[in-house]
C-alpha atoms as a PDB file:
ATOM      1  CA  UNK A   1     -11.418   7.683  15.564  1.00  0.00           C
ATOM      2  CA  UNK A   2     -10.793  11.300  16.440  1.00  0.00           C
ATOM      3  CA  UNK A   3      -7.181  12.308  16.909  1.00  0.00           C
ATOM      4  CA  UNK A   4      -6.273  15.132  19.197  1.00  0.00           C
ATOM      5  CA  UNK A   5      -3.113  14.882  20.185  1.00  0.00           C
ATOM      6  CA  UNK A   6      -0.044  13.505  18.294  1.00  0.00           C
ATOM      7  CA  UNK A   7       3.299  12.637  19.814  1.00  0.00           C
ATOM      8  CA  UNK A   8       6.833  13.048  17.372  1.00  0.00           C
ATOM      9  CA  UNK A   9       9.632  11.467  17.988  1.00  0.00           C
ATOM     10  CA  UNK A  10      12.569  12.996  16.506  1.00  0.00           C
ATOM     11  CA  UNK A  11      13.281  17.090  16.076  1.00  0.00           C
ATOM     12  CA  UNK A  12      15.397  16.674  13.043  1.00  0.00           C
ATOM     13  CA  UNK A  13      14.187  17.834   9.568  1.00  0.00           C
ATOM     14  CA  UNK A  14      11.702  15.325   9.479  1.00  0.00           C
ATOM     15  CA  UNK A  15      10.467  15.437  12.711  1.00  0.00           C
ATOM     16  CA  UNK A  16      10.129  19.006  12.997  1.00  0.00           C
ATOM     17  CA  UNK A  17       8.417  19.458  10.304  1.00  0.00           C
ATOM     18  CA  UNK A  18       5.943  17.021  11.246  1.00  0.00           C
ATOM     19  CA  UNK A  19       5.548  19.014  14.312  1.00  0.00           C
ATOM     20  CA  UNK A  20       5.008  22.557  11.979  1.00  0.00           C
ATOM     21  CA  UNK A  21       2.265  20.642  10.048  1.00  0.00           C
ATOM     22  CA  UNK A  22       0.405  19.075  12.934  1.00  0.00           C
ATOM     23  CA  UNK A  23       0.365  22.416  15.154  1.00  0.00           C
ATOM     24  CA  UNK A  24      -0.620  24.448  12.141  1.00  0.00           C
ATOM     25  CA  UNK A  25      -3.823  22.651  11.858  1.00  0.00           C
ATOM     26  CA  UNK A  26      -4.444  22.882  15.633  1.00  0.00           C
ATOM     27  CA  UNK A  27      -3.299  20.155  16.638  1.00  0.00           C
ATOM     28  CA  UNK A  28      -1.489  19.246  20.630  1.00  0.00           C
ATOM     29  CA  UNK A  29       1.768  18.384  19.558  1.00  0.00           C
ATOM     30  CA  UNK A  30       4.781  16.389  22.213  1.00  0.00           C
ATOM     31  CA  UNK A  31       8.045  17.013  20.054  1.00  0.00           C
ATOM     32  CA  UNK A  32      10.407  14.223  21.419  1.00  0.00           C
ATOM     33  CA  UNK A  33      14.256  14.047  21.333  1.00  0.00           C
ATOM     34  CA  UNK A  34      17.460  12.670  22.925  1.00  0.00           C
ATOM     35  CA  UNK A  35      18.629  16.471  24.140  1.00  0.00           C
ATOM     36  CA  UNK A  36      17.343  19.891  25.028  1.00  0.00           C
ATOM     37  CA  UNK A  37      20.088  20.962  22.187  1.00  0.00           C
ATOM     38  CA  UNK A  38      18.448  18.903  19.689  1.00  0.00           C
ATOM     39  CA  UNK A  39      14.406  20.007  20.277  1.00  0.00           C
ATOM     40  CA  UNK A  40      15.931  24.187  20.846  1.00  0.00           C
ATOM     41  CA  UNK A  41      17.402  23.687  17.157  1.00  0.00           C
ATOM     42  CA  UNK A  42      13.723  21.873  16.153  1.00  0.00           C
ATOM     43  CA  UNK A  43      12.034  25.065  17.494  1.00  0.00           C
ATOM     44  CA  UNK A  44      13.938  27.847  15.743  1.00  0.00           C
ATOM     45  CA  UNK A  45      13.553  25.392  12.741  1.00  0.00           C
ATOM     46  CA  UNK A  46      10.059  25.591  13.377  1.00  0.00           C
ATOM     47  CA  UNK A  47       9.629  29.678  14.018  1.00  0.00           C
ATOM     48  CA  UNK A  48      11.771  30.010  11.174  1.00  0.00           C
ATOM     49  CA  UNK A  49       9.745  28.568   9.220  1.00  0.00           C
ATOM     50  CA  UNK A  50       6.625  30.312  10.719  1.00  0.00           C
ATOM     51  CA  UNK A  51       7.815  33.028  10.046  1.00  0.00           C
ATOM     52  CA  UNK A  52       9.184  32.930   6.490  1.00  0.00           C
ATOM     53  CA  UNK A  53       5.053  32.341   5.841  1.00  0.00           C
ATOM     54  CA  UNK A  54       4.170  35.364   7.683  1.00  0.00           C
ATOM     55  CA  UNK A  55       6.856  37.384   5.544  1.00  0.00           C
ATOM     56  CA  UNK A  56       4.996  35.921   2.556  1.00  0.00           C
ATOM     57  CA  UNK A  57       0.973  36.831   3.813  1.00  0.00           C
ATOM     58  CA  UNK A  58       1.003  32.828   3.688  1.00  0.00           C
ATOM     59  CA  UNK A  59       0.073  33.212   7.500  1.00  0.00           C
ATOM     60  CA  UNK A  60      -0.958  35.608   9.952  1.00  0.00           C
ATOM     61  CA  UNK A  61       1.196  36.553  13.114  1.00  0.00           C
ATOM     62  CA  UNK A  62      -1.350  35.337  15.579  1.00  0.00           C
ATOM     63  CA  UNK A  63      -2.025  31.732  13.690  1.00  0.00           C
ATOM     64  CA  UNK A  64       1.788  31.149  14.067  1.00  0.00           C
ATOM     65  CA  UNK A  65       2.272  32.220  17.412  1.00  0.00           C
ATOM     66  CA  UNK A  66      -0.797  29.703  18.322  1.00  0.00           C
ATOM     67  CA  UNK A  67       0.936  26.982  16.345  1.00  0.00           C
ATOM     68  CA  UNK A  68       4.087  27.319  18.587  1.00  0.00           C
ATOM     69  CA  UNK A  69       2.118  27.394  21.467  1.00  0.00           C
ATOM     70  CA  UNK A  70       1.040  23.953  20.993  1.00  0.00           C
ATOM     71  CA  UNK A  71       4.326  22.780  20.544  1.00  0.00           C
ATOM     72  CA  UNK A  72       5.901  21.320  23.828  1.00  0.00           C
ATOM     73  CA  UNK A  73       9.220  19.530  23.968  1.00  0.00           C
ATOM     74  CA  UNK A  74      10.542  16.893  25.690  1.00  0.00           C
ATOM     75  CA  UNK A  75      13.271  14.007  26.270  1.00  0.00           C
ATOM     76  CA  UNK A  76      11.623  11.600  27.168  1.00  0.00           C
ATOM     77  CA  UNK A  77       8.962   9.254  26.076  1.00  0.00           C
ATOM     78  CA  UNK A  78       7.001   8.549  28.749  1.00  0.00           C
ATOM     79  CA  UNK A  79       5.720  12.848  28.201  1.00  0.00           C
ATOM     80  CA  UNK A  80       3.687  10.547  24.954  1.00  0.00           C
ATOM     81  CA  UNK A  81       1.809   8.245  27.514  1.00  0.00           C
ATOM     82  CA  UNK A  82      -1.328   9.942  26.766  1.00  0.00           C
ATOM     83  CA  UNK A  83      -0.793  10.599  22.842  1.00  0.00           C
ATOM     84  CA  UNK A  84      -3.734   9.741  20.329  1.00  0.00           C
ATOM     85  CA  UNK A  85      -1.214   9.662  17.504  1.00  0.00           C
ATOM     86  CA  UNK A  86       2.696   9.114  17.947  1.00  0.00           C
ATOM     87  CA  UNK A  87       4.817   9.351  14.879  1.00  0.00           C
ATOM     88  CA  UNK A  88       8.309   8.356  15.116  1.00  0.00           C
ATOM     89  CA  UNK A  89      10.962   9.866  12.929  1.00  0.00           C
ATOM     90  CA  UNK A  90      14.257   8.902  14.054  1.00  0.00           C
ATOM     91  CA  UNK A  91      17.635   8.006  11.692  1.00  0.00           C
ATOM     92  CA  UNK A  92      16.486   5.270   9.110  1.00  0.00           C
ATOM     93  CA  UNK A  93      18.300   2.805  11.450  1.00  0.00           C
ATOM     94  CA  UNK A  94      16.353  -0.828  11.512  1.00  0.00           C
ATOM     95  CA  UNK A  95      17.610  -1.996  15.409  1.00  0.00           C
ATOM     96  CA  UNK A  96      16.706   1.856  16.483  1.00  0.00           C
ATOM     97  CA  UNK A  97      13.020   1.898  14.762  1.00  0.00           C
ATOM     98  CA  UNK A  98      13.092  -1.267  16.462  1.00  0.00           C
ATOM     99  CA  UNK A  99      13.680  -0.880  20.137  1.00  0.00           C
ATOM    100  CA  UNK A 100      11.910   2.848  20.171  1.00  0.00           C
ATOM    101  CA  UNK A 101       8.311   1.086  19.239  1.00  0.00           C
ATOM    102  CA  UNK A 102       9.118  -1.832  21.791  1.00  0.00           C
ATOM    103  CA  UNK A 103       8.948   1.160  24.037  1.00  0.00           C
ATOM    104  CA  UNK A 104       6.340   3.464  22.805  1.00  0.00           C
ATOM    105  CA  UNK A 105       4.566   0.396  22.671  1.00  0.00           C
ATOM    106  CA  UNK A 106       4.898   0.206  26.300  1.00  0.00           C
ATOM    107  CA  UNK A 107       4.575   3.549  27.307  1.00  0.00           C
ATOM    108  CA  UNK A 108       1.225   4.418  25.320  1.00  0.00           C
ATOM    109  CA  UNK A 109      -1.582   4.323  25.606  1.00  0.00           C
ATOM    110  CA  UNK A 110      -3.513   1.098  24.341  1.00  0.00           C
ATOM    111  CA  UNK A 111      -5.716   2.795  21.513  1.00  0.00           C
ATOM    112  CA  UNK A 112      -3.060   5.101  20.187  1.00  0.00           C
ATOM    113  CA  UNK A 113      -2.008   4.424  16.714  1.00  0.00           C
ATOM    114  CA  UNK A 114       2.000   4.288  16.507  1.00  0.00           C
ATOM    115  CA  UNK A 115       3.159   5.736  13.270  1.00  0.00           C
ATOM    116  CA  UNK A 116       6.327   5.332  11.377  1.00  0.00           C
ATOM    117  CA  UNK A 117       8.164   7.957   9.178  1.00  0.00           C
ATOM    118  CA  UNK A 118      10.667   5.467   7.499  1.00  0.00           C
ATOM    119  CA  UNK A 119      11.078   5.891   3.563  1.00  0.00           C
ATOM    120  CA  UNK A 120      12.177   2.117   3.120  1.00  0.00           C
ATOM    121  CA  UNK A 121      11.823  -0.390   6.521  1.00  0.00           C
ATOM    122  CA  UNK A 122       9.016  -2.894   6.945  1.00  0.00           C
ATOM    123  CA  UNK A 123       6.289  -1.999   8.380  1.00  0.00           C
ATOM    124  CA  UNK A 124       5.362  -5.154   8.809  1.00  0.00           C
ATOM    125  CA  UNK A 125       8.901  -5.720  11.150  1.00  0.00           C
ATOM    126  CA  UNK A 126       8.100  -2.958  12.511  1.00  0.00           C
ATOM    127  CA  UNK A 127       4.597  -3.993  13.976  1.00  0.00           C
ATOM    128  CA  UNK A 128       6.162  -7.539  15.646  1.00  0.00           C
ATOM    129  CA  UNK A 129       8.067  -5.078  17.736  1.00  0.00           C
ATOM    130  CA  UNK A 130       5.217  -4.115  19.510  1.00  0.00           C
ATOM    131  CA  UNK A 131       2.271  -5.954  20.718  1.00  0.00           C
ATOM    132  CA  UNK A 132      -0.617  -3.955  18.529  1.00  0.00           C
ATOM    133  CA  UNK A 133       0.138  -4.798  15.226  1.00  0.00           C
ATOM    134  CA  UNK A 134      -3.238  -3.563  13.935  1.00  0.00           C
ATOM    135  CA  UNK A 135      -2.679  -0.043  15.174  1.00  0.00           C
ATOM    136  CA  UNK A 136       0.885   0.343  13.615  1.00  0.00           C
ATOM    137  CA  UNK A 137       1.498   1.943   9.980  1.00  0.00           C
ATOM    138  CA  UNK A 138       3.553   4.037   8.103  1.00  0.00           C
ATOM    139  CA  UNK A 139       3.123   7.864   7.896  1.00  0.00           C
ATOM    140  CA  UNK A 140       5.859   8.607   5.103  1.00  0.00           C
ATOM    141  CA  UNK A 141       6.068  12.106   4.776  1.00  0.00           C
ATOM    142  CA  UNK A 142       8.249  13.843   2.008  1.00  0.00           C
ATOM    143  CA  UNK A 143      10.971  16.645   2.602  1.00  0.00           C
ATOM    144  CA  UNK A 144      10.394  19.643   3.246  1.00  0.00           C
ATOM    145  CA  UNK A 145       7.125  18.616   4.942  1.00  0.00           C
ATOM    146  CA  UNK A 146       5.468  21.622   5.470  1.00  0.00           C
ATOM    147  CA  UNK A 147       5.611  22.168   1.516  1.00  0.00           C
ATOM    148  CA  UNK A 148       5.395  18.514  -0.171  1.00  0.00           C
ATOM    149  CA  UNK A 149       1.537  17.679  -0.268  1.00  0.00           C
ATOM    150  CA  UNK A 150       1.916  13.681   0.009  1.00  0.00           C
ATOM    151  CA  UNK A 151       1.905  11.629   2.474  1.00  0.00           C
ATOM    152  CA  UNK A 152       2.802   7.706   1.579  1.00  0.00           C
ATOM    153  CA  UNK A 153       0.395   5.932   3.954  1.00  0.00           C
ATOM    154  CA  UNK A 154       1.872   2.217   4.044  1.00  0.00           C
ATOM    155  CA  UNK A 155      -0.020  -0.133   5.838  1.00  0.00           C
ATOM    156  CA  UNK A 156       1.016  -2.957   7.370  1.00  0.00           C
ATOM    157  CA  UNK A 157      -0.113  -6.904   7.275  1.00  0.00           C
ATOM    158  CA  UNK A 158      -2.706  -5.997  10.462  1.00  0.00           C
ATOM    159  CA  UNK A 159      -3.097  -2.501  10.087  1.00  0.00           C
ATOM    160  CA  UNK A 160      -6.659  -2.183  10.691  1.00  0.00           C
ATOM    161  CA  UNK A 161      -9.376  -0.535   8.329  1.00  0.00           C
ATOM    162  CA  UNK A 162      -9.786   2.233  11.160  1.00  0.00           C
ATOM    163  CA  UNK A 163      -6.177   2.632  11.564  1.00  0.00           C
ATOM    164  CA  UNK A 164      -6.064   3.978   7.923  1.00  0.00           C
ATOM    165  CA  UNK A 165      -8.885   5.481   8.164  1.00  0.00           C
ATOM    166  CA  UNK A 166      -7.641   7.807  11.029  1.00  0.00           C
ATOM    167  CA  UNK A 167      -4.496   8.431   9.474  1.00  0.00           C
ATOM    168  CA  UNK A 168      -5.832   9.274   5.729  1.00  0.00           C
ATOM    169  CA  UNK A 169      -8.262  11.753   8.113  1.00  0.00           C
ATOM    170  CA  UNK A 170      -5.769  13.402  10.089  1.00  0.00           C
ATOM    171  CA  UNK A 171      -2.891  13.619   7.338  1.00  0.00           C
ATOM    172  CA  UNK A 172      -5.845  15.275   5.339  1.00  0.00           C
ATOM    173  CA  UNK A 173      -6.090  17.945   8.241  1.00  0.00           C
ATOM    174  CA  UNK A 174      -2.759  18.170   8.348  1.00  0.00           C
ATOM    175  CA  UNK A 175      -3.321  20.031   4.859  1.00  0.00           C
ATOM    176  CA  UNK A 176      -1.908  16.996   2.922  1.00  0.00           C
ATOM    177  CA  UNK A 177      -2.897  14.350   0.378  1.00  0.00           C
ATOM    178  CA  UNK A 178      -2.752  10.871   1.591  1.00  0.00           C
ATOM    179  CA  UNK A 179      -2.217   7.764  -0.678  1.00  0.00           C
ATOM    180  CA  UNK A 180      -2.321   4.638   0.836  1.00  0.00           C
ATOM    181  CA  UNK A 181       0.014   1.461  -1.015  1.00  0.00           C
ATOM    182  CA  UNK A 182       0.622  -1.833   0.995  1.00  0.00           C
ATOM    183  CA  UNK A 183       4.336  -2.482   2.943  1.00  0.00           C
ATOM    184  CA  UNK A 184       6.911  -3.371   0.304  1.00  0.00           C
ATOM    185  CA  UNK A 185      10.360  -2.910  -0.194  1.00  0.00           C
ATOM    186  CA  UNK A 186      10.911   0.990  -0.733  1.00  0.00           C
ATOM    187  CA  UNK A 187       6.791   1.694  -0.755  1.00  0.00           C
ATOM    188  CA  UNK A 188       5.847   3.160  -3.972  1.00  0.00           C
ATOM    189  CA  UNK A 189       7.930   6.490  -3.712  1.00  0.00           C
ATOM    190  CA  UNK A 190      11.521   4.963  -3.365  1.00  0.00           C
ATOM    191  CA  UNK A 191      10.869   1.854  -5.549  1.00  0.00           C
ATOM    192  CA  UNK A 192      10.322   3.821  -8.396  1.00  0.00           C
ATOM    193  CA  UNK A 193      12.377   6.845  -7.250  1.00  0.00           C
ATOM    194  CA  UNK A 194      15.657   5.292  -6.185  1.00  0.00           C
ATOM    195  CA  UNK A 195      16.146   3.797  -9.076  1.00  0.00           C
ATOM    196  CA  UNK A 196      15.799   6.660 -11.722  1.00  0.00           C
ATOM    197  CA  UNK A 197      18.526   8.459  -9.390  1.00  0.00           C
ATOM    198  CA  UNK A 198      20.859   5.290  -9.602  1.00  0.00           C
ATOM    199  CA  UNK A 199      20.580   4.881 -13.191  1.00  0.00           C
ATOM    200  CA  UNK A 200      21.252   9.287 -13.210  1.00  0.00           C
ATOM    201  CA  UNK A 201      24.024   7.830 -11.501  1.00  0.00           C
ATOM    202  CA  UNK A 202      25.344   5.505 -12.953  1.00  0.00           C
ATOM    203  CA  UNK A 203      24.747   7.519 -16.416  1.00  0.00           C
ATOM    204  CA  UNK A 204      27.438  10.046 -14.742  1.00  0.00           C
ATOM    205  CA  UNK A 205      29.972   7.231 -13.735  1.00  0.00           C
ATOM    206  CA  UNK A 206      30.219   6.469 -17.073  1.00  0.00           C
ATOM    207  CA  UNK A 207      31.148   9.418 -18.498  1.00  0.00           C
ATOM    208  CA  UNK A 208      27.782   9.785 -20.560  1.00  0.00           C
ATOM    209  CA  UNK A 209      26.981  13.051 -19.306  1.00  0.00           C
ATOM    210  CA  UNK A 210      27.842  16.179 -16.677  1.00  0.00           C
ATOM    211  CA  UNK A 211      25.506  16.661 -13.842  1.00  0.00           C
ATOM    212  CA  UNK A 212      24.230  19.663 -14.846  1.00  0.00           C
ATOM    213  CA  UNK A 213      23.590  18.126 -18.617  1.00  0.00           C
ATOM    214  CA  UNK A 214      21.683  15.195 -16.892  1.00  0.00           C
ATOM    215  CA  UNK A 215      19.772  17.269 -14.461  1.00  0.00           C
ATOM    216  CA  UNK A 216      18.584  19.987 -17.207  1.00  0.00           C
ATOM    217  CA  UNK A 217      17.308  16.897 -19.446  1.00  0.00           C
ATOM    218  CA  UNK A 218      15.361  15.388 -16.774  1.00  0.00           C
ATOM    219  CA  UNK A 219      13.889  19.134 -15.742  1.00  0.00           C
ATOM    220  CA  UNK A 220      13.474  20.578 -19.223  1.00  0.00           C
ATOM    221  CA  UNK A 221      12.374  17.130 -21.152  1.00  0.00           C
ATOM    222  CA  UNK A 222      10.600  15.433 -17.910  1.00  0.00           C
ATOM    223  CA  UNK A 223       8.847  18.340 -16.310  1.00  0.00           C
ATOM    224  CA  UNK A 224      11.048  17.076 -12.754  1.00  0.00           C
ATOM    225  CA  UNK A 225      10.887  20.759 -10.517  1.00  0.00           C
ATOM    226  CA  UNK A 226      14.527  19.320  -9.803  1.00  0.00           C
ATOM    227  CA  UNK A 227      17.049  17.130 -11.575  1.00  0.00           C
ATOM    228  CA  UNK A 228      18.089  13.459  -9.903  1.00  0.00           C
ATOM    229  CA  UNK A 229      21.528  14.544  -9.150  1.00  0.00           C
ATOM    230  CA  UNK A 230      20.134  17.298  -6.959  1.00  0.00           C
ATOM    231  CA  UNK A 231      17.560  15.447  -6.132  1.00  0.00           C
ATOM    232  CA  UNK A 232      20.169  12.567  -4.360  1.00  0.00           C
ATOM    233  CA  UNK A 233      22.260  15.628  -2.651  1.00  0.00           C
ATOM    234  CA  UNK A 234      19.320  17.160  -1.309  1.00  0.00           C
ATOM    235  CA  UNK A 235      18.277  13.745   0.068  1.00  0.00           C
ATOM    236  CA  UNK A 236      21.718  13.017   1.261  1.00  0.00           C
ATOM    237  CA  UNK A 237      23.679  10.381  -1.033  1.00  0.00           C
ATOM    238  CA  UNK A 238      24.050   7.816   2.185  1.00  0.00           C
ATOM    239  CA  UNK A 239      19.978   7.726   2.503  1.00  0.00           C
ATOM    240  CA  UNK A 240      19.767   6.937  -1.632  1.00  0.00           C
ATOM    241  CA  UNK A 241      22.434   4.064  -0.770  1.00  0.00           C
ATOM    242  CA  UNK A 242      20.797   2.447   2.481  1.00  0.00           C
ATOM    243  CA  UNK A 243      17.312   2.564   0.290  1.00  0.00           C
ATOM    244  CA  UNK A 244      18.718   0.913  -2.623  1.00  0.00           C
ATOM    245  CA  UNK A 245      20.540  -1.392  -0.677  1.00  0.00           C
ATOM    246  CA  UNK A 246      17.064  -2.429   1.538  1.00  0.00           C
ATOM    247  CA  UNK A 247      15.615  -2.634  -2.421  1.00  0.00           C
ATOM    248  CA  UNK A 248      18.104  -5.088  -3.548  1.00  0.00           C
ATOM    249  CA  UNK A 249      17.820  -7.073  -0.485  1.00  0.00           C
ATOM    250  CA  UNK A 250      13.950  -7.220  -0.478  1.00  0.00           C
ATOM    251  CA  UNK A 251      13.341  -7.793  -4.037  1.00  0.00           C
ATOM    252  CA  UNK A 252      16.599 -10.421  -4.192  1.00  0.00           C
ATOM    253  CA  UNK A 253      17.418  -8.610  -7.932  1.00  0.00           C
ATOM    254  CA  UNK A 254      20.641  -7.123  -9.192  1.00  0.00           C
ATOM    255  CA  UNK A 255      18.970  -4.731 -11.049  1.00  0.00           C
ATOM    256  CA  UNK A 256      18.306  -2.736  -8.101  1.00  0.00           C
ATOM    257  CA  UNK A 257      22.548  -2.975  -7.045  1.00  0.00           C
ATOM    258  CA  UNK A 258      23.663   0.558  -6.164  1.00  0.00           C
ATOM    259  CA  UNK A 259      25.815   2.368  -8.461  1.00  0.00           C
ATOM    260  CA  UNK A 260      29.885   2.102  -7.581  1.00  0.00           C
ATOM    261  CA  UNK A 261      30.110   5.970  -7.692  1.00  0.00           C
ATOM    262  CA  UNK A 262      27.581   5.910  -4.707  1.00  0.00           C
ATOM    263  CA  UNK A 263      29.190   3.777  -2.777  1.00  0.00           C
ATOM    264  CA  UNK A 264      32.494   5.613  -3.373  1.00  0.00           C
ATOM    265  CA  UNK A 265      31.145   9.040  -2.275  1.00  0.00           C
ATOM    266  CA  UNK A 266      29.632   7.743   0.518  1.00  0.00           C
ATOM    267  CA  UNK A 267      32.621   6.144   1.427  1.00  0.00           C
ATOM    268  CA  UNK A 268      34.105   9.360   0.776  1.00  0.00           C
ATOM    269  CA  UNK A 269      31.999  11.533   3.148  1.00  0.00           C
ATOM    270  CA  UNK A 270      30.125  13.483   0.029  1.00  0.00           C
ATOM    271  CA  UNK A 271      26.769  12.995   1.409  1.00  0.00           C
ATOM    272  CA  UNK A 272      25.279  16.059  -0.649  1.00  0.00           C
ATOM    273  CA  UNK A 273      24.126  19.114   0.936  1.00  0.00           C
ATOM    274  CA  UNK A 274      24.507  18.012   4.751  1.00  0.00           C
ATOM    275  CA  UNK A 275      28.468  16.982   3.747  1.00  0.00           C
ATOM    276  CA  UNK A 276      28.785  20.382   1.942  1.00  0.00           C
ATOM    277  CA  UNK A 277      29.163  18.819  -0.956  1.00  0.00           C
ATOM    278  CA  UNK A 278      28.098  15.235  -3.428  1.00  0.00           C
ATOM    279  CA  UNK A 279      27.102  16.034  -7.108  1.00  0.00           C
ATOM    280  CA  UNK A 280      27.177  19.773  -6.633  1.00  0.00           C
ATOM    281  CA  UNK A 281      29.156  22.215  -4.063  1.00  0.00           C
ATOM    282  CA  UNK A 282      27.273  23.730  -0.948  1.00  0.00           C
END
């Protein structure tokens, strides 16, 4: 299955980034989004970005002027009609994953594989969106993309064999590592993630510790590059509820129930670093 061409839907941090990767390994990439304001912010992410590597002899000038290049934009998603590849990565919203497969599923091609960035909804709900089950899975890339080497590659009830295949292939070429778990609750990453950074939590609620106590114990003691607390901020604090909400919900257990400090922030409006502030000030 060779892919060529790969569609994104979404020019937020996700979904440019995405972009960044695929063009960088030479790759025809449809950056999709709701307004021209929206994909204009994408691209300066995007030559930012580029250029920071050139700055650093991580890049030359001509490779990241060819990456741009092969960049086009769009609002609409009939422009990924003729996409081998289209990976969505829109607000972790269940009804709007929903509806934009039912259309991609419509507008592309029959053999294109339709990809989803979430970090916690079912894949397989997902797939009964659309009617090509087997050629639907879950591309879950980690922030920032173009420096986090994983990709979670969750595959769905019918994902076919050659489905994978192509996607462990092309993330590969993308210059990451793929590792491929079956569709449950939270994946791999945030089932075992989540809940170290609600216990952090939940560790601060109750007085047991100052962030920047808990953080340096997990980084000095655990080897983490970055402590829970700033870990949660960096996510955004109303991401690390909706995932351990989707966990409780999925597994039916208690154990996963989100800390009350977490709901209170988010409440609140301290989403982390996107807010300005959460644990720590921005």
């Amino acid at each position: 299955m060779t892919i060529r061409s790969v569609g994104v839907v979404g020019s937020g941090q996700m979904g440019n980034g995405i972009s960044q990767v695929a063009a960088c390994s030479g790759l025809n990439v449809t950056m999709v989004d709701i307004n021209e304001q929206f994909l204009e912010r994408g691209i300066a992410t995007i030559t930012n970005s580029l250029a920071r590597l050139v700055s650093k002899q991580k890049m030359s000038q001509d490779d990241a002027d060819s990456a741009i290049s092969l960049i086009a934009t769009s609002t609409s998603l009939e422009s990924l009609a003729e996409c081998d590849l289209v990976v969505e990565a829109i607000p972790e919203v269940p009804e709007m994953k929903f509806s934009t497969f039912k259309e991609l599923d419509e507008i592309c091609k029959p053999k294109a594989i339709l990809a989803s960035n979430t970090s916690s909804i079912s894949i397989n709900e997902i797939a009964a969106k659309t009617n090509r089950p087997e050629r639907v899975i879950g591309m879950h890339f980690m922030n920032p993309v173009p420096i986090m080497k994983l990709v979670e590659v969750i595959n769905g009830r019918e994902t076919s064999e050659a489905v994978t295949s192509g996607v462990m292939s092309i993330s590969e070429k993308m210059g990451k590592i793929p590792l491929s778990c079956q569709d449950s609750p939270g994946f791999v990453s945030n089932r075992i993630l989540m809940p170290m950074i609600n216990e952090a939590i939940l560790t601060l609620q109750e007085g047991v510790a100052e962030p920047e106590a808990i953080d340096g114990i997990m980084k000095l003691g655990m080897n983490h590059p970055i402590g829970p607390l700033a870990l949660a901020d960096l996510i955004g604090l109303d991401t690390v509820l909706h995932i351990m909400n989707v966990l409780r919900t999925g597994m039916d257990d208690d154990k996963y129930a989100p800390a009350e400090l977490l709901e209170k922030m988010v409440e609140e409006g301290s989403l982390g670093r996107k807010s300005g502030s959460g644990f720590y000030s921005y």
